[in-house]
PDB file of N, CA and C in Angstrom:
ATOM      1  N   UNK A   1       0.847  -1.187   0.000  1.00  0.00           N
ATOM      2  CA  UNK A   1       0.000   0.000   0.000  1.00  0.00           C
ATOM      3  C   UNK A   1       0.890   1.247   0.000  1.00  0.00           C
ATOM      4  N   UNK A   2       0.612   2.171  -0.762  1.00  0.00           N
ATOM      5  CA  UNK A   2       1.335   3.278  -1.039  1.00  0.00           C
ATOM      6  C   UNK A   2       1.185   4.614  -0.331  1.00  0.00           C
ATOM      7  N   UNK A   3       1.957   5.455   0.105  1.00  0.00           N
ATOM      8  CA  UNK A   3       1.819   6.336   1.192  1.00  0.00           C
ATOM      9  C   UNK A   3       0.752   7.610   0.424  1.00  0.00           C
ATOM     10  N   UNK A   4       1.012   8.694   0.766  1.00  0.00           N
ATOM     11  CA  UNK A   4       0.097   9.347   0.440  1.00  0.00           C
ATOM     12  C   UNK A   4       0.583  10.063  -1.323  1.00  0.00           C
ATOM     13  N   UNK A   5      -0.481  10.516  -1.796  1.00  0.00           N
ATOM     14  CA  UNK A   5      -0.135  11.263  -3.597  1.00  0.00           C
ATOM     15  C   UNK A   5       0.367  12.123  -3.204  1.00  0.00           C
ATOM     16  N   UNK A   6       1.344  12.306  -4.157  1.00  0.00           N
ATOM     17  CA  UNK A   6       2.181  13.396  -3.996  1.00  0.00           C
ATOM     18  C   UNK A   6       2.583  14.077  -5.401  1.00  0.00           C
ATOM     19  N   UNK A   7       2.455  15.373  -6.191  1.00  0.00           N
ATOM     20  CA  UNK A   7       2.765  15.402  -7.397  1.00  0.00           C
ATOM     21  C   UNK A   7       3.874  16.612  -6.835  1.00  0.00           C
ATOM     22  N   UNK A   8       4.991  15.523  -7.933  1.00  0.00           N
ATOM     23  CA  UNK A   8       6.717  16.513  -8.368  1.00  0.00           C
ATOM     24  C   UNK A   8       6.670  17.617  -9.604  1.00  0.00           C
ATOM     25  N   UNK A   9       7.029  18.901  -9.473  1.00  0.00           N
ATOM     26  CA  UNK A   9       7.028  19.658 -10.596  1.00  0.00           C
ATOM     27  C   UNK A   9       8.073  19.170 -11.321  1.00  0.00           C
ATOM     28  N   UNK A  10       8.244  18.587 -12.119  1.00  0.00           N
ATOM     29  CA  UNK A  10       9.268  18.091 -12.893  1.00  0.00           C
ATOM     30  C   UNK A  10       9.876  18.656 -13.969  1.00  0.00           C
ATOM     31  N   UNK A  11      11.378  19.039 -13.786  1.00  0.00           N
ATOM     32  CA  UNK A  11      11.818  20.348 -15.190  1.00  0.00           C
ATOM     33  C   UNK A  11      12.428  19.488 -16.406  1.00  0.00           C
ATOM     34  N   UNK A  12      12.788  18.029 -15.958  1.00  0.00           N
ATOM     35  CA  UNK A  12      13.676  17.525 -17.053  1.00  0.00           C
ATOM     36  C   UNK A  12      14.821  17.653 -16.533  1.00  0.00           C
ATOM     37  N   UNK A  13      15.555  17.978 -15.210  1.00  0.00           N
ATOM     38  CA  UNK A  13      17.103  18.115 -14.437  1.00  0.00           C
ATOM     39  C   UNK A  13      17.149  16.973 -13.578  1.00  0.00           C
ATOM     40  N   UNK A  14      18.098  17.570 -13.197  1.00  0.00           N
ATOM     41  CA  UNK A  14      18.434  16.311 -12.235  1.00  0.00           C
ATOM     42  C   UNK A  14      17.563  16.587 -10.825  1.00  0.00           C
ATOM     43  N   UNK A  15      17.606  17.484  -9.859  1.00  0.00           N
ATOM     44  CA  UNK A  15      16.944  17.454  -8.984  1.00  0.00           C
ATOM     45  C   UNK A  15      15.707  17.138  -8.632  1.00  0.00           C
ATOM     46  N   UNK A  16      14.671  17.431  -9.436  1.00  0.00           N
ATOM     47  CA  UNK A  16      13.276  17.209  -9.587  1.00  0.00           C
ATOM     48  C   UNK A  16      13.186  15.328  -9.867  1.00  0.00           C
ATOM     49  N   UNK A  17      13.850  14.982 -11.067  1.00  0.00           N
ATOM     50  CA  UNK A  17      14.145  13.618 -11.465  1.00  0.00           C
ATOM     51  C   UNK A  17      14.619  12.846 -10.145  1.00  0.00           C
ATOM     52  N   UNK A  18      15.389  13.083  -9.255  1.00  0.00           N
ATOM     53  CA  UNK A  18      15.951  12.311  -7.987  1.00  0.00           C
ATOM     54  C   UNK A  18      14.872  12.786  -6.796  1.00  0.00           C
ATOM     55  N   UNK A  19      14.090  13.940  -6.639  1.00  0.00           N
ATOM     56  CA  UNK A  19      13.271  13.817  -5.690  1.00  0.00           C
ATOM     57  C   UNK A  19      12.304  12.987  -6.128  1.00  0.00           C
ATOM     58  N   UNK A  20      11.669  12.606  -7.266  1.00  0.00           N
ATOM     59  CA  UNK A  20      10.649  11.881  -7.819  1.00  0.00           C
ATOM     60  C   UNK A  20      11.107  10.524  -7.018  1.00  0.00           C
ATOM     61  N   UNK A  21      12.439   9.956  -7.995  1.00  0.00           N
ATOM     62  CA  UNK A  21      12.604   8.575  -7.569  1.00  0.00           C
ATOM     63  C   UNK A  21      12.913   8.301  -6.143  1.00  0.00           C
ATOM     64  N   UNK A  22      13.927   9.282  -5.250  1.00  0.00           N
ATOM     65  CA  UNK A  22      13.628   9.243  -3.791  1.00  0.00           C
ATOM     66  C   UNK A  22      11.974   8.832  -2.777  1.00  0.00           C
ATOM     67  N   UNK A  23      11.029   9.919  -3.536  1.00  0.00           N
ATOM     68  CA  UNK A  23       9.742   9.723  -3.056  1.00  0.00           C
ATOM     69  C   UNK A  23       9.234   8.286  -3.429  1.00  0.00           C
ATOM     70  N   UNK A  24       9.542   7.610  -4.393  1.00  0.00           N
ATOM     71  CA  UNK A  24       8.777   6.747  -4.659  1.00  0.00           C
ATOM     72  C   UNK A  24       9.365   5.534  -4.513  1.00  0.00           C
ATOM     73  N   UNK A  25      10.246   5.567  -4.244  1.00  0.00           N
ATOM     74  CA  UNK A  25      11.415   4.802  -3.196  1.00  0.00           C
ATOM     75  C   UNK A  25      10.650   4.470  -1.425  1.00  0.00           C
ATOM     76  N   UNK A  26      10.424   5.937  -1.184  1.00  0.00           N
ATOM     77  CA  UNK A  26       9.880   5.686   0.416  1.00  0.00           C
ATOM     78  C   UNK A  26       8.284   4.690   0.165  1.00  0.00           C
ATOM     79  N   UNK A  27       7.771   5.149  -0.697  1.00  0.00           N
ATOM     80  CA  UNK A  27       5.905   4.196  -1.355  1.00  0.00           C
ATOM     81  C   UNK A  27       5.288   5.018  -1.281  1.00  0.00           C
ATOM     82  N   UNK A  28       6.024   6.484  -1.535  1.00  0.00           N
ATOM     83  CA  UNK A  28       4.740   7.142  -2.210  1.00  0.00           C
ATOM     84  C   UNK A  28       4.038   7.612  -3.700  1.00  0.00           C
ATOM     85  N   UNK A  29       2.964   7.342  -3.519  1.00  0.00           N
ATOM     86  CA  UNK A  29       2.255   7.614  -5.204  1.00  0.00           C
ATOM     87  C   UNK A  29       2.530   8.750  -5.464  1.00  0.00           C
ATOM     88  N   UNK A  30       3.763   8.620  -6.884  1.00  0.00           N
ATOM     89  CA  UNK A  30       4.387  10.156  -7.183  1.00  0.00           C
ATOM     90  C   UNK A  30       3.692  10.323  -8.270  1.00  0.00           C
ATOM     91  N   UNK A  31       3.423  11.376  -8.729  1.00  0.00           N
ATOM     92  CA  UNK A  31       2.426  12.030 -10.102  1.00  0.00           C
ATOM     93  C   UNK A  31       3.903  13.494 -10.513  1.00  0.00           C
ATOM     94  N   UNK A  32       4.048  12.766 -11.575  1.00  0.00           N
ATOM     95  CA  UNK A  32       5.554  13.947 -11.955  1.00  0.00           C
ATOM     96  C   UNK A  32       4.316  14.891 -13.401  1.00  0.00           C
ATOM     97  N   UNK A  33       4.597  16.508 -12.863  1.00  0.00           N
ATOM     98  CA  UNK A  33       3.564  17.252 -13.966  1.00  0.00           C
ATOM     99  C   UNK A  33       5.065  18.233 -14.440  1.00  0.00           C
ATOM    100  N   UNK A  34       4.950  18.712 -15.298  1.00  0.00           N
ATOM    101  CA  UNK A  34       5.213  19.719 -16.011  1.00  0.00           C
ATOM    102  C   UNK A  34       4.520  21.303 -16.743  1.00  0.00           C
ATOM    103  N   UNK A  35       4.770  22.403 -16.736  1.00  0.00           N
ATOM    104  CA  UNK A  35       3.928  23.079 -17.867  1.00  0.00           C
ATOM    105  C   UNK A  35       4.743  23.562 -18.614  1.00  0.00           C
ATOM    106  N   UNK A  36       4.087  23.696 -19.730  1.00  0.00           N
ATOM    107  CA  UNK A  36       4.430  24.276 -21.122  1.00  0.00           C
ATOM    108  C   UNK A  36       4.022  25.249 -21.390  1.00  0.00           C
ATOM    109  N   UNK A  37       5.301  26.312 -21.428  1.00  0.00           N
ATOM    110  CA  UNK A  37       4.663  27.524 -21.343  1.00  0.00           C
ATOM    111  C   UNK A  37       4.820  28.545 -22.443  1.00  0.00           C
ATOM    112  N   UNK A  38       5.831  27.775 -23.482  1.00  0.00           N
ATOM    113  CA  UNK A  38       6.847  28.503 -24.175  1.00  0.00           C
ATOM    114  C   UNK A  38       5.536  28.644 -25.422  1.00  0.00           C
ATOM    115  N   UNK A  39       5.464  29.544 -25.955  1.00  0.00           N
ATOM    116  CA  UNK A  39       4.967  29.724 -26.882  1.00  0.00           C
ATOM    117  C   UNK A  39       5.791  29.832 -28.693  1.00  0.00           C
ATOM    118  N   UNK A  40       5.321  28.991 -29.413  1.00  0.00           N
ATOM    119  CA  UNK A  40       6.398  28.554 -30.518  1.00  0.00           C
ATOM    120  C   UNK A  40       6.070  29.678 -31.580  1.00  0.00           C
ATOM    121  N   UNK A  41       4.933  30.142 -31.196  1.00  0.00           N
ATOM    122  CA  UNK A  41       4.935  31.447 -32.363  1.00  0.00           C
ATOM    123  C   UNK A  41       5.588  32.789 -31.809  1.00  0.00           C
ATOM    124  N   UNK A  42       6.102  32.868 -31.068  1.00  0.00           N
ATOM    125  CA  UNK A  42       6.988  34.189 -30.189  1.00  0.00           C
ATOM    126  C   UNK A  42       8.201  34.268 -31.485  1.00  0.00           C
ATOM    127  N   UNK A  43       8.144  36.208 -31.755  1.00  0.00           N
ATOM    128  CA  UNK A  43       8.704  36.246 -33.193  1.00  0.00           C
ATOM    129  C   UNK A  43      10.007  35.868 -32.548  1.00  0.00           C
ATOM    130  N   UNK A  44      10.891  35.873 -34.122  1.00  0.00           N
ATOM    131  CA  UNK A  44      12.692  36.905 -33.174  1.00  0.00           C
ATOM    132  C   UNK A  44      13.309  36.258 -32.748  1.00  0.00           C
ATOM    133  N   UNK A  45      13.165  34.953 -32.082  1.00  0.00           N
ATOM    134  CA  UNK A  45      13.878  34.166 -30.719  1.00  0.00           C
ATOM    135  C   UNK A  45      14.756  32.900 -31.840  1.00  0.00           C
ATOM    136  N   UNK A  46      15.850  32.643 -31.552  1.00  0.00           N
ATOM    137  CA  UNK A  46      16.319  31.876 -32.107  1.00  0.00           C
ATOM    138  C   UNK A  46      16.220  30.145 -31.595  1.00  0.00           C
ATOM    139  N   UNK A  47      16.552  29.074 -32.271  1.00  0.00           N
ATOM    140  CA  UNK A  47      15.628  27.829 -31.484  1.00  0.00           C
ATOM    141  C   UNK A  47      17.072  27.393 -30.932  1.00  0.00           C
ATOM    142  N   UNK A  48      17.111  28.041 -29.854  1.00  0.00           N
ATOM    143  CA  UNK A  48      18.047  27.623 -28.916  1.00  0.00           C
ATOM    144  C   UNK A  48      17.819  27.308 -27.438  1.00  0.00           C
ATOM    145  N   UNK A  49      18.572  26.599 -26.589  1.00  0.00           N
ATOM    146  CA  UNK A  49      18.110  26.478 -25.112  1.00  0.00           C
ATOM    147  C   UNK A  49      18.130  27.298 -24.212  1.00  0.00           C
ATOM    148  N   UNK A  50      16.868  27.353 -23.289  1.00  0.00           N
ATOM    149  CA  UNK A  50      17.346  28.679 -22.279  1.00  0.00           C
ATOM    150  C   UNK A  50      16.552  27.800 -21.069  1.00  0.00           C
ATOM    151  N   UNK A  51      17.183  27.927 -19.999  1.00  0.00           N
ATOM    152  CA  UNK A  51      16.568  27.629 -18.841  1.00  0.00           C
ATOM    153  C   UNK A  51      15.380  27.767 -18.502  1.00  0.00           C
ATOM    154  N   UNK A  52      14.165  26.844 -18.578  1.00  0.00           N
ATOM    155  CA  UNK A  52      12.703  27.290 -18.064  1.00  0.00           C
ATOM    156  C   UNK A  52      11.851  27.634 -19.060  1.00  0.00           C
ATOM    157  N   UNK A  53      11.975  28.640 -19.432  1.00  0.00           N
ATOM    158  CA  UNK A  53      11.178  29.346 -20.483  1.00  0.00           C
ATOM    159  C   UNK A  53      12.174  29.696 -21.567  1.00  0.00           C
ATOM    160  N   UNK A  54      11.773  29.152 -23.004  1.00  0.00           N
ATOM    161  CA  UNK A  54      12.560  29.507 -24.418  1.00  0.00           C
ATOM    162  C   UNK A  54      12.014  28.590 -25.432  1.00  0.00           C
ATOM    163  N   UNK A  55      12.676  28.666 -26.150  1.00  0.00           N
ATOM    164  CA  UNK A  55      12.533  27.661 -28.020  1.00  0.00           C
ATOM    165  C   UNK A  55      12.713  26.307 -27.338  1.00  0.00           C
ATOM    166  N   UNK A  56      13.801  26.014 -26.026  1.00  0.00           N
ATOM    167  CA  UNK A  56      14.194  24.393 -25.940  1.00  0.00           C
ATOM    168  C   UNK A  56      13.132  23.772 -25.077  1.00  0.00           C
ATOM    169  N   UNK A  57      12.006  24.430 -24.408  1.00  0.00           N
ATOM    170  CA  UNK A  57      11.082  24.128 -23.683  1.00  0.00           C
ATOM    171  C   UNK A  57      10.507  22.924 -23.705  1.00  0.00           C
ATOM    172  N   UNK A  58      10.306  22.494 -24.925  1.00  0.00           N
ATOM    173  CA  UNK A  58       9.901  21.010 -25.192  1.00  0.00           C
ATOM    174  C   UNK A  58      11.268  20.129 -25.274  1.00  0.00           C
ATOM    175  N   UNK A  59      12.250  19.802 -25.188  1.00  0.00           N
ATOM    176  CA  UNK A  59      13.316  19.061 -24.666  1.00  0.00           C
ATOM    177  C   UNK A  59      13.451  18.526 -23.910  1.00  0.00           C
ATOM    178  N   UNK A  60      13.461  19.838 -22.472  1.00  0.00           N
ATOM    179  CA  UNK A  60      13.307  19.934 -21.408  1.00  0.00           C
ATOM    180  C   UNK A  60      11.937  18.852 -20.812  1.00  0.00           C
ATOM    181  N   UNK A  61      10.407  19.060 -21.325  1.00  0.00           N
ATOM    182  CA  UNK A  61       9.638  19.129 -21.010  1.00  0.00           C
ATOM    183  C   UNK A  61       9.814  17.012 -21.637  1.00  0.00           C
ATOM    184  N   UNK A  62      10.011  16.596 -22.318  1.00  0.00           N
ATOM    185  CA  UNK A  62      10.556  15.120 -23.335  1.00  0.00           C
ATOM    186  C   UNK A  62      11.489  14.913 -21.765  1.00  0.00           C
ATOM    187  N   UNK A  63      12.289  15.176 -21.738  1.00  0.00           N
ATOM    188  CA  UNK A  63      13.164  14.151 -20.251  1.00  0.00           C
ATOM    189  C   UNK A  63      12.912  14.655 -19.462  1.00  0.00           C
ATOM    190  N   UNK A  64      11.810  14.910 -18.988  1.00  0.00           N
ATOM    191  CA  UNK A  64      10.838  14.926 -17.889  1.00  0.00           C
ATOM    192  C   UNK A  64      10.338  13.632 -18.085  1.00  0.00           C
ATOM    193  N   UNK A  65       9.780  13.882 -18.756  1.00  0.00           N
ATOM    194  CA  UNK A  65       8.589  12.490 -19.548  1.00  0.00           C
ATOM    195  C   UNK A  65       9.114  10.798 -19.668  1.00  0.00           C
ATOM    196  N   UNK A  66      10.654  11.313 -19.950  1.00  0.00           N
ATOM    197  CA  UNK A  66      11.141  10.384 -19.915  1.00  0.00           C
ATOM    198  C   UNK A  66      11.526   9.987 -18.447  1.00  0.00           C
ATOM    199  N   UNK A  67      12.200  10.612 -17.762  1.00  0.00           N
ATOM    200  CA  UNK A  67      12.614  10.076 -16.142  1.00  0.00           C
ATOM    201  C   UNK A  67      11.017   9.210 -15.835  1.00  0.00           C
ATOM    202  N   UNK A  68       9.845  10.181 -15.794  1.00  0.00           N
ATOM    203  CA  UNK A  68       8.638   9.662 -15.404  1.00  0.00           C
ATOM    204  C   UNK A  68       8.533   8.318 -16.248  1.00  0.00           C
ATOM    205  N   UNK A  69       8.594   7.863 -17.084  1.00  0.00           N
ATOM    206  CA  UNK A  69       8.370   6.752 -17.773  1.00  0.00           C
ATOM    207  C   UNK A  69       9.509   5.781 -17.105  1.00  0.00           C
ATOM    208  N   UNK A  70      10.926   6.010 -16.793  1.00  0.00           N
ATOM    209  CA  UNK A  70      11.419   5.163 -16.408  1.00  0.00           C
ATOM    210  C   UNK A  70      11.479   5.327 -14.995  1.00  0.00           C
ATOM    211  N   UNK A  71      10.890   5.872 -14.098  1.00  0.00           N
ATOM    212  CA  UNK A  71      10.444   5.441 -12.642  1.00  0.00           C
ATOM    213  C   UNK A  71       9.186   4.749 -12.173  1.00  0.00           C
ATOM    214  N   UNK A  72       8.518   4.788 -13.899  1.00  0.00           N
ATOM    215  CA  UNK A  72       7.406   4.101 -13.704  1.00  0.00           C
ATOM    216  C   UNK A  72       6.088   4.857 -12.810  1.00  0.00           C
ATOM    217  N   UNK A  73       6.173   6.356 -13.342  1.00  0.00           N
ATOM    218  CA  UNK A  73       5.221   7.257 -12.700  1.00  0.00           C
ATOM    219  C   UNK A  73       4.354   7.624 -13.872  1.00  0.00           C
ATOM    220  N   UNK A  74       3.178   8.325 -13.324  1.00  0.00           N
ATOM    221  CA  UNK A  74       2.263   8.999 -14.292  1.00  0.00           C
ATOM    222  C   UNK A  74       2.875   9.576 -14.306  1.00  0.00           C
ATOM    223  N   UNK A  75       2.970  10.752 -15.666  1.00  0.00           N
ATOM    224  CA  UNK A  75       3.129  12.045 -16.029  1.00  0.00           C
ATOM    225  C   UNK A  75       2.470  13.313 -17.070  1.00  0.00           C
ATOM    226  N   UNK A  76       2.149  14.572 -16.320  1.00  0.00           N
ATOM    227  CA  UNK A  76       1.073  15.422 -17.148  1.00  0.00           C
ATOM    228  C   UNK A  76       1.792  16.590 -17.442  1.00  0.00           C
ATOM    229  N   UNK A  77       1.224  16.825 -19.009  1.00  0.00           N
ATOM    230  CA  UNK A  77       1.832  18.280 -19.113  1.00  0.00           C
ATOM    231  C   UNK A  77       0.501  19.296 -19.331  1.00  0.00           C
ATOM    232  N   UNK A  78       0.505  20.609 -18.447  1.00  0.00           N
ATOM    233  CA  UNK A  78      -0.100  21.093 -18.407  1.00  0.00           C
ATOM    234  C   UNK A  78       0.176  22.358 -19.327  1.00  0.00           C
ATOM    235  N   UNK A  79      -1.197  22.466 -20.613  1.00  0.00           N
ATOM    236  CA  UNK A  79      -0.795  23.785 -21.252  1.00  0.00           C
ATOM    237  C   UNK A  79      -1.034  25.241 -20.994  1.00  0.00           C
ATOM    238  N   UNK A  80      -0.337  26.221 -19.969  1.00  0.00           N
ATOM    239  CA  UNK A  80      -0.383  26.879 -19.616  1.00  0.00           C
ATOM    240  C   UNK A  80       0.436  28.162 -20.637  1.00  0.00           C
ATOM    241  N   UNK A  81       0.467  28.204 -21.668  1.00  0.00           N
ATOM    242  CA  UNK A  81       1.258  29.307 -22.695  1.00  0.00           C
ATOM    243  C   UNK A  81       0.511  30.459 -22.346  1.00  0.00           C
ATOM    244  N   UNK A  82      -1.023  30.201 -22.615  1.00  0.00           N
ATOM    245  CA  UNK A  82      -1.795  31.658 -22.897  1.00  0.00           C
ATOM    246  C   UNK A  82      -1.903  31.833 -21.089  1.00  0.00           C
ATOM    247  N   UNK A  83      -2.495  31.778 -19.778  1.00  0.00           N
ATOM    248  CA  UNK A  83      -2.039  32.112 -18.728  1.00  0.00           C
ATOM    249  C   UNK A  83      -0.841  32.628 -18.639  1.00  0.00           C
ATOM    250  N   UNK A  84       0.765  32.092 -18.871  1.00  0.00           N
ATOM    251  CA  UNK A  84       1.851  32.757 -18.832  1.00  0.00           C
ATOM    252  C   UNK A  84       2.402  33.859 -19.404  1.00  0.00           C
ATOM    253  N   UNK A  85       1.348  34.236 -20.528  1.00  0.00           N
ATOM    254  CA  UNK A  85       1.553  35.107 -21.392  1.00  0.00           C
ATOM    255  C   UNK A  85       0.375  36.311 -20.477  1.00  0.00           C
ATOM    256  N   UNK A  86      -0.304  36.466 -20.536  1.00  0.00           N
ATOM    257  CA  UNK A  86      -1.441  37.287 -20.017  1.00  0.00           C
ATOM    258  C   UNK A  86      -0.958  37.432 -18.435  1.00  0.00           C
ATOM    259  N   UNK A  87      -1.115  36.374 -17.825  1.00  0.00           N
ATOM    260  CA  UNK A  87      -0.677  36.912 -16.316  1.00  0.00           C
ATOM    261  C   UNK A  87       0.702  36.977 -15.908  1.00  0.00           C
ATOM    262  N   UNK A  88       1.668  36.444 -16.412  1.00  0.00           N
ATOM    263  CA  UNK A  88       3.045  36.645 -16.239  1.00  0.00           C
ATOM    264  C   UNK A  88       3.917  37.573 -17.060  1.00  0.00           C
ATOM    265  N   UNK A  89       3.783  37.370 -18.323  1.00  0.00           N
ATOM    266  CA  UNK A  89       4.770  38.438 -19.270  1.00  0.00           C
ATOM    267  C   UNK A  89       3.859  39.743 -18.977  1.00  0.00           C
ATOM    268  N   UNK A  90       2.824  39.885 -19.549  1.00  0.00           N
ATOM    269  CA  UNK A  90       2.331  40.922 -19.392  1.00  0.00           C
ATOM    270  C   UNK A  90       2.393  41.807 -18.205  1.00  0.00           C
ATOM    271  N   UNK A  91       1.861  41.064 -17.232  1.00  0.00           N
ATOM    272  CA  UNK A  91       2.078  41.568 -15.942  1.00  0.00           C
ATOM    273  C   UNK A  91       3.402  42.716 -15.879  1.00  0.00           C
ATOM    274  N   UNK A  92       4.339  41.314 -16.498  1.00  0.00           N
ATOM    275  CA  UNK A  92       5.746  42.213 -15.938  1.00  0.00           C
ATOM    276  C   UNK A  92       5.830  43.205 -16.894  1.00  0.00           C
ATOM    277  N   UNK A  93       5.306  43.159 -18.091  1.00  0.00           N
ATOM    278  CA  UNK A  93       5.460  44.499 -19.252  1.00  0.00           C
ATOM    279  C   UNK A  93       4.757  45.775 -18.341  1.00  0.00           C
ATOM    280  N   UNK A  94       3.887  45.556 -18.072  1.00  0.00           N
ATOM    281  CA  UNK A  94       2.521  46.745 -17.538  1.00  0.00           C
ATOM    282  C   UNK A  94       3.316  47.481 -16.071  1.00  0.00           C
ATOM    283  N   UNK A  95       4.065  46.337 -14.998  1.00  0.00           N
ATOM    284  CA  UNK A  95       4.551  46.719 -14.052  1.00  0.00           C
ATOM    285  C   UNK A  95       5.813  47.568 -14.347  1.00  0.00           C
ATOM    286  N   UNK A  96       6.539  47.502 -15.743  1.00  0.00           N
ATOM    287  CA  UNK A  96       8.058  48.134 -15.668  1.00  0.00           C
ATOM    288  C   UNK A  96       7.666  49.451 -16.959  1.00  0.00           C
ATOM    289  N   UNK A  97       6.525  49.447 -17.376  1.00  0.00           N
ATOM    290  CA  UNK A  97       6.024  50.902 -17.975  1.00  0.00           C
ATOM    291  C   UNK A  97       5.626  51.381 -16.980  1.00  0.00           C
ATOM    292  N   UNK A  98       5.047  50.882 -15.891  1.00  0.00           N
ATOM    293  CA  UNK A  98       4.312  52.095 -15.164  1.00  0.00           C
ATOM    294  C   UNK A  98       5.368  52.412 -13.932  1.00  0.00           C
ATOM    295  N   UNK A  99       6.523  51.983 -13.859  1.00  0.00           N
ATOM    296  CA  UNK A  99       7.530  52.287 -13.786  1.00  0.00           C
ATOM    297  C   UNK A  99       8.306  54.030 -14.287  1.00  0.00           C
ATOM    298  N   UNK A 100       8.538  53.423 -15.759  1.00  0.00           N
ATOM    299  CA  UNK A 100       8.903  53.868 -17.058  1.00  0.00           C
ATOM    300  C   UNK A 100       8.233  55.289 -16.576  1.00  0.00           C
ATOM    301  N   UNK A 101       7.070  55.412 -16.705  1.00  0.00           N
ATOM    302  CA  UNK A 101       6.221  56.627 -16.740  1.00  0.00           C
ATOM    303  C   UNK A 101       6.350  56.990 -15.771  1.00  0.00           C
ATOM    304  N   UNK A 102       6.500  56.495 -14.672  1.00  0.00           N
ATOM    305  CA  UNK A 102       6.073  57.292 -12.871  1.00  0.00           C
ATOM    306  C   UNK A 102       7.384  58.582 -13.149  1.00  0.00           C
ATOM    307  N   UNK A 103       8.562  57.835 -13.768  1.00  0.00           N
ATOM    308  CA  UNK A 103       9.869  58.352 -13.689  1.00  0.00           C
ATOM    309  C   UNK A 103      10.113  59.650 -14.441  1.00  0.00           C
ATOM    310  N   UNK A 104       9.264  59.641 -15.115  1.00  0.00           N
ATOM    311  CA  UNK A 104       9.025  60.900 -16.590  1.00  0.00           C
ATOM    312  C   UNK A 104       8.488  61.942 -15.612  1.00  0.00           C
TER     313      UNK A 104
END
């Protein structure tokens, strides 16, 4: 019998990947998720890797998938692009104009 659910944010690194298999080592039901946040139509950006958020996002987001497949866990990717775009980029655009302007 398995201890209690537990879901790992999982980046595709090493740390997240070894707390997974640690947890599920002790018997607990690990659920490894991911989100995808990178948006592939973003002009300009070259398809290179960047930590977290960039062009390599799905790489990253693939050996995730993979550790989870070989620890023998579920794994979900959650599509969160348009949220990250509206409440996160934006956010920070709107917060560093009104910045911009206070300063004028």
């Amino acid at each position: 019998m398995s201890k209690t659910r537990v879901i790992v944010a999982m980046s595709g690194g090493v740390d997240s990947s070894i707390a997974a298999a640690l947890l599920k080592e002790e018997g607990y039901e690990v659920i490894g998720v991911t989100m995808k946040i990178w948006d592939e139509k973003t002009p300009g950006e070259k398809r290179t890797h960047h930590a977290c958020y960039g062009p390599g996002e799905m790489e990253d987001v693939e050996e995730a998938r993979k550790v989870a497949e070989m620890l023998g866990i579920s794994f979900h990717i959650f599509d969160l692009r348009k949220e990250y775009k509206t409440d996160v980029l934006l956010g920070i655009a709107y917060f560093h104009w009104a910045i911009i302007l206070k300063k004028k």
